[in-house]
C-alpha atoms as a PDB file:
ATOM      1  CA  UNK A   1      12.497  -6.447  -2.824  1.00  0.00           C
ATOM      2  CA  UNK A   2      11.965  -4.242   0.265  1.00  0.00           C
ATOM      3  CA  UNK A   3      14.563  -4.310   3.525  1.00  0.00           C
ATOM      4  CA  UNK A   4      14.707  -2.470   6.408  1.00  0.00           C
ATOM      5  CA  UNK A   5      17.367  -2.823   8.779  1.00  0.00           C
ATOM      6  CA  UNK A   6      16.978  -1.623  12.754  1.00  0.00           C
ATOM      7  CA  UNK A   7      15.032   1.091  11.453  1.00  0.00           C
ATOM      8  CA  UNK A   8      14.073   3.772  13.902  1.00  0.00           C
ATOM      9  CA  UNK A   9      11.610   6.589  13.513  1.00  0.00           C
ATOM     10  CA  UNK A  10      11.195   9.534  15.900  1.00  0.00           C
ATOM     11  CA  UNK A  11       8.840  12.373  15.383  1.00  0.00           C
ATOM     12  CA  UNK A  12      10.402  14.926  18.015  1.00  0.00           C
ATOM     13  CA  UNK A  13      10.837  13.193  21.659  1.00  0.00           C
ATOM     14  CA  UNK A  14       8.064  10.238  20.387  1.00  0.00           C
ATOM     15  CA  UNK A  15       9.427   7.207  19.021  1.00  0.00           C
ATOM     16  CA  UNK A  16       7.163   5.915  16.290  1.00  0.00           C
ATOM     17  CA  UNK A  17       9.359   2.883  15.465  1.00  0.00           C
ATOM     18  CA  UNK A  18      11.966   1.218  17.686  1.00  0.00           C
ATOM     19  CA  UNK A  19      14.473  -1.093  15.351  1.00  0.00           C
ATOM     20  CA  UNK A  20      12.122  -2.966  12.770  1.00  0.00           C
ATOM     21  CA  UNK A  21      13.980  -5.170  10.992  1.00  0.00           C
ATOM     22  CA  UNK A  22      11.853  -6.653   7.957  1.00  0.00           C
ATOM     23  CA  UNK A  23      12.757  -8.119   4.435  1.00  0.00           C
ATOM     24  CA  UNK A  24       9.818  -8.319   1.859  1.00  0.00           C
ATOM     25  CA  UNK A  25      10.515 -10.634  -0.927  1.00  0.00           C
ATOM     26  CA  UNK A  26      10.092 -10.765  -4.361  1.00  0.00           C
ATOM     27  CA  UNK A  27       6.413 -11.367  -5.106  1.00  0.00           C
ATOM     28  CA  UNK A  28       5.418 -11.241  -1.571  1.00  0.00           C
ATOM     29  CA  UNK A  29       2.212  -9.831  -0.191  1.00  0.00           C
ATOM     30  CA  UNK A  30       2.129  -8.649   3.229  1.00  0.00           C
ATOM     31  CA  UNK A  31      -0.360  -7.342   5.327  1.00  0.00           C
ATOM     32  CA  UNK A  32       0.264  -5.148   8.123  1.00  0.00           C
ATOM     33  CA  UNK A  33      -2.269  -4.812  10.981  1.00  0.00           C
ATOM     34  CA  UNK A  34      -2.182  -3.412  14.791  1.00  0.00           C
ATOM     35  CA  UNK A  35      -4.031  -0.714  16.517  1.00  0.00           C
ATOM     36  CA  UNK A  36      -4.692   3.358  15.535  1.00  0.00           C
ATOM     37  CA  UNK A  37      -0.948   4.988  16.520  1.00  0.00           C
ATOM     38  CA  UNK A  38       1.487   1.503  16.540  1.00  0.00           C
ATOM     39  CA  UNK A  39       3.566   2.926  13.929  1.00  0.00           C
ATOM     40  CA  UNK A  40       1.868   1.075  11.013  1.00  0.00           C
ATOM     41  CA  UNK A  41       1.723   4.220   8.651  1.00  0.00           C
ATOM     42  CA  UNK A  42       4.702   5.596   8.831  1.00  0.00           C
ATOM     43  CA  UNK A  43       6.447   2.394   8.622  1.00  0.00           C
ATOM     44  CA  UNK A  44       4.729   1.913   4.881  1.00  0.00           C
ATOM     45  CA  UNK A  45       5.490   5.726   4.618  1.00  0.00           C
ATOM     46  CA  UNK A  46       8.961   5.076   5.010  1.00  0.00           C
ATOM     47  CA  UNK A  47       9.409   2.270   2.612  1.00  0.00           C
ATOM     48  CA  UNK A  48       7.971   4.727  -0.411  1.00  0.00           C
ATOM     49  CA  UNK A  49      10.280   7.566   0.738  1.00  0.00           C
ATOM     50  CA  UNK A  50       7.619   9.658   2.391  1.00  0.00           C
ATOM     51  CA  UNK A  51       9.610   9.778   5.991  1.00  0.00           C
ATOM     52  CA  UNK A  52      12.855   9.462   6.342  1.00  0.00           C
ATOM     53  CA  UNK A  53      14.643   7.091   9.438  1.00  0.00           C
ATOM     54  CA  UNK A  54      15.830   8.446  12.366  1.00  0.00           C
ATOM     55  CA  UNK A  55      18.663   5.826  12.426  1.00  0.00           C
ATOM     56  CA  UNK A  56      18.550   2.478  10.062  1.00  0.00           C
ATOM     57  CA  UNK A  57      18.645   2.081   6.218  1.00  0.00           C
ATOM     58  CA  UNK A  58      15.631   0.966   3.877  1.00  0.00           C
ATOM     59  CA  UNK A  59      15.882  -0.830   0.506  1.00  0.00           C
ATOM     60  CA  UNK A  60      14.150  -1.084  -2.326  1.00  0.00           C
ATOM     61  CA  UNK A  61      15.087  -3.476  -4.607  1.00  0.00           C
ATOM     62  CA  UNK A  62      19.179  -3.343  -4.291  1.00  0.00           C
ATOM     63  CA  UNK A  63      19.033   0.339  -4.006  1.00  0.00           C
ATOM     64  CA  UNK A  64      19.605   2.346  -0.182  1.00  0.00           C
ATOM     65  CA  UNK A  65      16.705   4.853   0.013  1.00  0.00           C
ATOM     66  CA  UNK A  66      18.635   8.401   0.512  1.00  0.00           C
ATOM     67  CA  UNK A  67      18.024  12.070   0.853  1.00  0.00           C
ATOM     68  CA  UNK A  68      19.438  12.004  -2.825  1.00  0.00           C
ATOM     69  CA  UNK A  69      17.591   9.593  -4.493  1.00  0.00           C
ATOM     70  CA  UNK A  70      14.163   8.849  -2.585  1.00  0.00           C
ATOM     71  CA  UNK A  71      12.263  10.158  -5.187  1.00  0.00           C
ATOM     72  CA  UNK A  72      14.279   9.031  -8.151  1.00  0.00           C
ATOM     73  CA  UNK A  73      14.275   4.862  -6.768  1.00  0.00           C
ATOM     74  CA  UNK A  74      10.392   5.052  -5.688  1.00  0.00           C
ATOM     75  CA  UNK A  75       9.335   6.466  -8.863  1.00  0.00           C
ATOM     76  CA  UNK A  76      11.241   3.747 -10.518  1.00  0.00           C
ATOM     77  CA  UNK A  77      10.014   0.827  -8.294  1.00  0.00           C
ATOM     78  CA  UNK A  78       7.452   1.745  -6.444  1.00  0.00           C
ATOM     79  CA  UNK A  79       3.865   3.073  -6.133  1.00  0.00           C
ATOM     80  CA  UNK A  80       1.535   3.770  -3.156  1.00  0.00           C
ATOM     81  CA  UNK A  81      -2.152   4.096  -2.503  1.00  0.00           C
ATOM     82  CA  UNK A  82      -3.226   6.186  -0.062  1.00  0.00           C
ATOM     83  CA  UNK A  83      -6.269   6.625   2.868  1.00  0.00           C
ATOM     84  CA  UNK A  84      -7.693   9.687   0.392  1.00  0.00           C
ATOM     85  CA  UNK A  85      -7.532   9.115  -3.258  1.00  0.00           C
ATOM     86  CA  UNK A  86      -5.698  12.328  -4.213  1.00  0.00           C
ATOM     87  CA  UNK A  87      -7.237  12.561  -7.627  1.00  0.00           C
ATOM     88  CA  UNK A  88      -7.351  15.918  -9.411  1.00  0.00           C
ATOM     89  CA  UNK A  89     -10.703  17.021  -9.528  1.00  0.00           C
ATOM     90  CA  UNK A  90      -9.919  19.391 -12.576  1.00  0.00           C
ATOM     91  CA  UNK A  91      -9.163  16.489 -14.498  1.00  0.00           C
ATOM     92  CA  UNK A  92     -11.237  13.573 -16.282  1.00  0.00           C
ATOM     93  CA  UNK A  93     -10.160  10.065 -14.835  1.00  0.00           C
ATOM     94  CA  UNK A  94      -7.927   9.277 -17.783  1.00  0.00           C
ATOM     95  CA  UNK A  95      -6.121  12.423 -17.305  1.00  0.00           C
ATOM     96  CA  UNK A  96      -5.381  11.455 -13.812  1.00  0.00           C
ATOM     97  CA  UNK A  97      -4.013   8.096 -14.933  1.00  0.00           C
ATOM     98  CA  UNK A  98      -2.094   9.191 -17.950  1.00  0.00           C
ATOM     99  CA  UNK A  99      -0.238  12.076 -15.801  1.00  0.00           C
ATOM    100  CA  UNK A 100       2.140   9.988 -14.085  1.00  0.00           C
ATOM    101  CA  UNK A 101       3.835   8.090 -16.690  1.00  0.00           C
ATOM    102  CA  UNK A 102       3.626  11.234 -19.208  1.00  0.00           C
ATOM    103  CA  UNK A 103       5.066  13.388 -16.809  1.00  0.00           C
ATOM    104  CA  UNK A 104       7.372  10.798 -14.420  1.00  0.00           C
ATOM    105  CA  UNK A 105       8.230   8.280 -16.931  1.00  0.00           C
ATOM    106  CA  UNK A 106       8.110  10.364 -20.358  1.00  0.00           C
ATOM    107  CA  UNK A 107       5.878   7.952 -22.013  1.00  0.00           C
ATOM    108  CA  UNK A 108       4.255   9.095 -24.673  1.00  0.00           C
ATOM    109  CA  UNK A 109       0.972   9.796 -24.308  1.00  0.00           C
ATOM    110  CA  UNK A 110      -0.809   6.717 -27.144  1.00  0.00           C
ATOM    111  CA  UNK A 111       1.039   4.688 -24.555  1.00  0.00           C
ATOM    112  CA  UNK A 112       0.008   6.474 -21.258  1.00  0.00           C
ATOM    113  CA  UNK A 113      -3.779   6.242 -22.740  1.00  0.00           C
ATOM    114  CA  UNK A 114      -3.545   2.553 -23.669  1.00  0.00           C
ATOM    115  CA  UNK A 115      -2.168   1.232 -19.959  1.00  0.00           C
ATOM    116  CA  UNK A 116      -4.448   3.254 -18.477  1.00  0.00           C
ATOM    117  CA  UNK A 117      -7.705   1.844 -20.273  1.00  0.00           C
ATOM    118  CA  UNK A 118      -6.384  -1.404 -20.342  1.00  0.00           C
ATOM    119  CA  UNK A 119      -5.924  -0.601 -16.097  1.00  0.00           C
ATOM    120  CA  UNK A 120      -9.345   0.948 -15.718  1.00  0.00           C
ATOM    121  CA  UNK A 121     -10.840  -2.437 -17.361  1.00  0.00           C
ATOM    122  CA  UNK A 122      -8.760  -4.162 -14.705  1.00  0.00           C
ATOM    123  CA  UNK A 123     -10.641  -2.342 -11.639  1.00  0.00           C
ATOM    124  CA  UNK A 124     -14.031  -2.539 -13.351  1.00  0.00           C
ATOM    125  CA  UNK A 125     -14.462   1.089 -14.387  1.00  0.00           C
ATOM    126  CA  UNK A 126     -13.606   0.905 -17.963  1.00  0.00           C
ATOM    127  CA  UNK A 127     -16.551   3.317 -18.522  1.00  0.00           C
ATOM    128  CA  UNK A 128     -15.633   6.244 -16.680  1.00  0.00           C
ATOM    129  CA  UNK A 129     -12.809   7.423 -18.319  1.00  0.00           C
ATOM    130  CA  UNK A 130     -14.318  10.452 -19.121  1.00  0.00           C
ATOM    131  CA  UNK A 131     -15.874  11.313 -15.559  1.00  0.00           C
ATOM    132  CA  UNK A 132     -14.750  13.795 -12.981  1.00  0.00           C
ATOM    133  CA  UNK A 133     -13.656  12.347  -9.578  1.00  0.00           C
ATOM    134  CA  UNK A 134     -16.562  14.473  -7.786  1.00  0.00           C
ATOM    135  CA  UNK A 135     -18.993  12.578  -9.694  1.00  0.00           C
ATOM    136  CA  UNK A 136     -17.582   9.194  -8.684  1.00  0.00           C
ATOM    137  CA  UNK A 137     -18.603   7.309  -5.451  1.00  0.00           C
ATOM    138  CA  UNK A 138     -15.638   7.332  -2.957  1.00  0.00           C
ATOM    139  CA  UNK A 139     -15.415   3.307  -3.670  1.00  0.00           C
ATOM    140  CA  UNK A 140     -14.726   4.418  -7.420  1.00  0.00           C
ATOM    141  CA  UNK A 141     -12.511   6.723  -6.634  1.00  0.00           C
ATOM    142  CA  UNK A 142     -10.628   4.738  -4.825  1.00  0.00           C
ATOM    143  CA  UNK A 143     -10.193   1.842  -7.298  1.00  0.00           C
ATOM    144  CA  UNK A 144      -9.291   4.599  -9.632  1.00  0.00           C
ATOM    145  CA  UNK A 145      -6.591   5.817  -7.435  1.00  0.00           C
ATOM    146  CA  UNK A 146      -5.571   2.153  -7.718  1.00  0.00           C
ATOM    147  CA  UNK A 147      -5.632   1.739 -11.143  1.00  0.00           C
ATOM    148  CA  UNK A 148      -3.116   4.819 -11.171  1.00  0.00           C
ATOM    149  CA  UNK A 149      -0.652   3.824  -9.098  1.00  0.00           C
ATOM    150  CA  UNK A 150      -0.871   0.127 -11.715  1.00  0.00           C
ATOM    151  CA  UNK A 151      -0.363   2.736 -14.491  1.00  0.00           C
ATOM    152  CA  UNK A 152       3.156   3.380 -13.625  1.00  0.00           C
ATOM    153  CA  UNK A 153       4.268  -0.381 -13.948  1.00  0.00           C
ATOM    154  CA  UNK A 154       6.380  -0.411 -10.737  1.00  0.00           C
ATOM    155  CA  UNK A 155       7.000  -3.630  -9.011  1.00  0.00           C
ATOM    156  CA  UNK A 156       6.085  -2.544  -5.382  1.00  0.00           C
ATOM    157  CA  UNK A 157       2.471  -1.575  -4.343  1.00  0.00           C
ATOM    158  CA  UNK A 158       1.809  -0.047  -0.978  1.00  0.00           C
ATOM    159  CA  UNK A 159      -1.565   0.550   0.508  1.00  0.00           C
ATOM    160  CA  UNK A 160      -1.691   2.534   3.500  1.00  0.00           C
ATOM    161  CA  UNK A 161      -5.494   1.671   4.612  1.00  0.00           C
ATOM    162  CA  UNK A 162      -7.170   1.863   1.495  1.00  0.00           C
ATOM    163  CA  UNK A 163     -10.567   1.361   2.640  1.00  0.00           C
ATOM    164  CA  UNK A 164     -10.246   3.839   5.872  1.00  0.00           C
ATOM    165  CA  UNK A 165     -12.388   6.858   4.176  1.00  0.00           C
ATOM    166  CA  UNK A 166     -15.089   4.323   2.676  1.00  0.00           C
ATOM    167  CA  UNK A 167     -18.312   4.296   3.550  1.00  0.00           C
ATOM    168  CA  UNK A 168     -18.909   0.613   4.878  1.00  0.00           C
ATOM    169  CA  UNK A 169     -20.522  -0.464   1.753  1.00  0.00           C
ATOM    170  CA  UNK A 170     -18.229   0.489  -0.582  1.00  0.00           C
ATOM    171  CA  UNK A 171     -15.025  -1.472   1.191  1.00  0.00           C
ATOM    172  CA  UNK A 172     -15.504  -4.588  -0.589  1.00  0.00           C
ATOM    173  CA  UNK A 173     -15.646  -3.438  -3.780  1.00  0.00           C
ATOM    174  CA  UNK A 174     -12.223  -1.498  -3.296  1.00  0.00           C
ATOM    175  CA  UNK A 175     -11.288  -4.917  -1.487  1.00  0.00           C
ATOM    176  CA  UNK A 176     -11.819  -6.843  -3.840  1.00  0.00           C
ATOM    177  CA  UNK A 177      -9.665  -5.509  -6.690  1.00  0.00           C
ATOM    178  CA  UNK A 178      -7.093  -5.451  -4.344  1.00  0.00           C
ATOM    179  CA  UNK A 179      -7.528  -9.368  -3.941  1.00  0.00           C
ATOM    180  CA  UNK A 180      -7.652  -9.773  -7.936  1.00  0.00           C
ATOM    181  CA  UNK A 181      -4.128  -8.016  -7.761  1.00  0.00           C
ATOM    182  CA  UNK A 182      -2.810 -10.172  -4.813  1.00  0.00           C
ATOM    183  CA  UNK A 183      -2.959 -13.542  -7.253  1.00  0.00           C
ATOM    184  CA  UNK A 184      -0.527 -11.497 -10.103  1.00  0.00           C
ATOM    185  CA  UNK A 185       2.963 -12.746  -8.964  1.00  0.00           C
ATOM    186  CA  UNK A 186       4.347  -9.624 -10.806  1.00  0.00           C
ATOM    187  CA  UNK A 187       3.954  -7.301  -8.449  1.00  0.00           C
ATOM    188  CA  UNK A 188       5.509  -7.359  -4.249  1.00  0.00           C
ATOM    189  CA  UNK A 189       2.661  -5.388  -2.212  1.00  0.00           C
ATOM    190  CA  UNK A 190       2.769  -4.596   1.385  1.00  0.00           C
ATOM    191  CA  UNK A 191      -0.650  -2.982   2.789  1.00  0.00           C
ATOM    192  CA  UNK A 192      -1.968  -1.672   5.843  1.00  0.00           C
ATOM    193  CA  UNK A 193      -5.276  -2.261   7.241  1.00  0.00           C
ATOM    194  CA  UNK A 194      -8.054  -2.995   9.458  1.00  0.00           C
ATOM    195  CA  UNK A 195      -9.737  -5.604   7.502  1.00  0.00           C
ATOM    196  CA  UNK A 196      -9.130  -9.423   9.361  1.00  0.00           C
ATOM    197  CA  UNK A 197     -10.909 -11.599   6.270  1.00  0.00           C
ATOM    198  CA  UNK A 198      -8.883  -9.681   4.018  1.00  0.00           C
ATOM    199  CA  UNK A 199      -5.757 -10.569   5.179  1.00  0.00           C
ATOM    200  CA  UNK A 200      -6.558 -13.846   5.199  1.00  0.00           C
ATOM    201  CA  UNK A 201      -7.574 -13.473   1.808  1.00  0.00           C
ATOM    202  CA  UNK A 202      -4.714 -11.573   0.217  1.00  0.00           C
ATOM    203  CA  UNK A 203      -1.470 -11.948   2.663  1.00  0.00           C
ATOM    204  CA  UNK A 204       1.166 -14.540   2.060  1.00  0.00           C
ATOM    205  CA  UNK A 205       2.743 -13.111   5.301  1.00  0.00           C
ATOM    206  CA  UNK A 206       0.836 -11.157   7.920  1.00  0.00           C
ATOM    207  CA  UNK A 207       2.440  -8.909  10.547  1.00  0.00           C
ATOM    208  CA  UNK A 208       1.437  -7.496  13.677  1.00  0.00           C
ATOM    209  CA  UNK A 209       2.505  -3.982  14.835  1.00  0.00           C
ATOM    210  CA  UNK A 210       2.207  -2.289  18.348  1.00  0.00           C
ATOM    211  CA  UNK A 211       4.406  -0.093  20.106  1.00  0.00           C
ATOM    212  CA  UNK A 212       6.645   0.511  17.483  1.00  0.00           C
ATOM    213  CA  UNK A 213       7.879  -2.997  17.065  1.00  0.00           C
ATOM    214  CA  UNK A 214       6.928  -5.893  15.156  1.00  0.00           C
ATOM    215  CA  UNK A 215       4.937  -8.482  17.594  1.00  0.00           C
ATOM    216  CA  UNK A 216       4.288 -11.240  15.777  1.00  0.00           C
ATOM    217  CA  UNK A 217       4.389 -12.239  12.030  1.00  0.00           C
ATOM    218  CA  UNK A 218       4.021 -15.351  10.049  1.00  0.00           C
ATOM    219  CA  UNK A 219       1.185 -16.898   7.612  1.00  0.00           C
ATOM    220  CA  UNK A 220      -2.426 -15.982   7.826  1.00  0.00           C
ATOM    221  CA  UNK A 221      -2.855 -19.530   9.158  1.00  0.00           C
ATOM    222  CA  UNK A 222      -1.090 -19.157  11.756  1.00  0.00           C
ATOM    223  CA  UNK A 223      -1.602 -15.800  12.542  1.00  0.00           C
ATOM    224  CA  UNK A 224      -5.458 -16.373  12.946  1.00  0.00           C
ATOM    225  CA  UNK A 225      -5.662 -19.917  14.267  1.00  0.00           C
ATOM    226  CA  UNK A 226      -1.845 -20.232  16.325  1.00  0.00           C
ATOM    227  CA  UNK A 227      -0.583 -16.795  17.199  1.00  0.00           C
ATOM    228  CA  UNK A 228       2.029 -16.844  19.691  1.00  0.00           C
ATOM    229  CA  UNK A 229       2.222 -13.323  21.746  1.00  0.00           C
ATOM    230  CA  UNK A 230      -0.079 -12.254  24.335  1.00  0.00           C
ATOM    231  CA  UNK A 231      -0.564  -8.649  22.806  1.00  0.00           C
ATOM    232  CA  UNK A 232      -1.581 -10.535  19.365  1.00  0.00           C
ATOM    233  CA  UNK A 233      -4.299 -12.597  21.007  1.00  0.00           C
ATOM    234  CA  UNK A 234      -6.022  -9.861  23.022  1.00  0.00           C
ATOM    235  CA  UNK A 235      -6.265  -7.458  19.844  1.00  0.00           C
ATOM    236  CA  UNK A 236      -7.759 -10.580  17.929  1.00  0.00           C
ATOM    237  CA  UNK A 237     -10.012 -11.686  20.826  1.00  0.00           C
ATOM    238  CA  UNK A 238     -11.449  -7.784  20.348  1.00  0.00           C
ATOM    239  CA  UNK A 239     -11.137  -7.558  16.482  1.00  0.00           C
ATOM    240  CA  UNK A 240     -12.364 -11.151  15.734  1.00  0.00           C
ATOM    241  CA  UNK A 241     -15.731 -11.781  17.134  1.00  0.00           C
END
């Protein structure tokens, strides 16, 4: 579902990534972790179109990811949740949902309002279709930013650390829908974060990023309980207490 091959990313003279090669399958849910700065951002960044490679070539689905049709093949196949929710604060939280596919996908808007109420039900926020994002806890918000990105019916979910801008007790709430989602063999997700139990929870593959490179990857099992690399176990042994 999503390839890239010897993918490099510079941002002036600094090399963000240095030749990832990585092929998400069908279904798959990946979790990416690593420190602040190993390139774990922009590498989910640049499977939704958001950066471009230095060098390399990124798939989605069969399709190259171009100049010329980035934006066309992601709004067809994928969505992405971001650290902030981006919600319009102008508009009502059905509003915010229906946008997309009204605007993106020319559904009609019976059909935009139905998917999103039946999505809202799905995060547990069914009731505040008619609220304004500033009077919504930042854990709401969040699962409503989720709930869009569902609304647009695309195969590929990323998260780039969706529970970064949460206060602490709101992350499990937000964590927890994502969880519910990981069980739906529908959809291929790939998300960043910082939380260990939750990629244990939700990855079917978990891969560790420093430097640029992929370290180490391979089931949570053996991620947790067997990894391999030197540079894996030390940011564990800090991480995992």
């Amino acid at each position: 579902m999503i390839r890239l091959e010897n993918v490099h990313k510079s941002f002036g003279n600094n090399e963000v990534l240095k030749g990832i090669n990585l092929h998400v399958r069908e279904g798959e849910k990946v979790v990416i972790i690593g420190p602040s700065g190993s390139g774990k951002s922009t590498l989910v960044r640049l499977m939704n179109g958001l950066e471009e490679p230095t060098s390399g070539k990124v798939y989605i689905h069969t399709h190259e990811l171009t100049k010329k049709n980035r934006a066309f093949v992601n709004r067809i196949h994928s969505a992405m949740v971001f650290q902030q929710f981006n919600l319009y604060p102008h508009m009502t939280v059905l509003d915010n949902l229906i946008l997309g596919p009204a605007k993106l996908k020319k559904v009609n808007k019976s059909e935009a309002m139905e998917t999103a109420l039946h999505y809202l039900e799905k995060v547990g926020l069914e009731d505040k279709a008619g609220a304004y994002p500033q009077n919504l806890s930042g854990g709401q918000q969040q699962r409503i930013a989720i709930a869009r990105a569902l609304t647009m019916k695309n195969r590929v979910i990323l998260f780039d650390e969706p529970t970064s801008a949460l206060d602490p007790e709101m992350v499990q709430e937000v964590l927890d829908v994502i969880i519910n989602l990981s069980h739906e063999k529908n959809f291929t997700m790939v998300i960043v974060t910082h939380e260990m139990g939750f990629a244990r929870q939700a990855a079917d593959r978990v891969l560790f990023v420093d430097g640029g490179q992929i370290l180490e990857e391979g089931t949570p099992e053996h991620f947790f309980e067997n990894p391999e690399n030197e540079r894996t176990k030390a940011f564990l042994s800090k991480i995992i207490r």
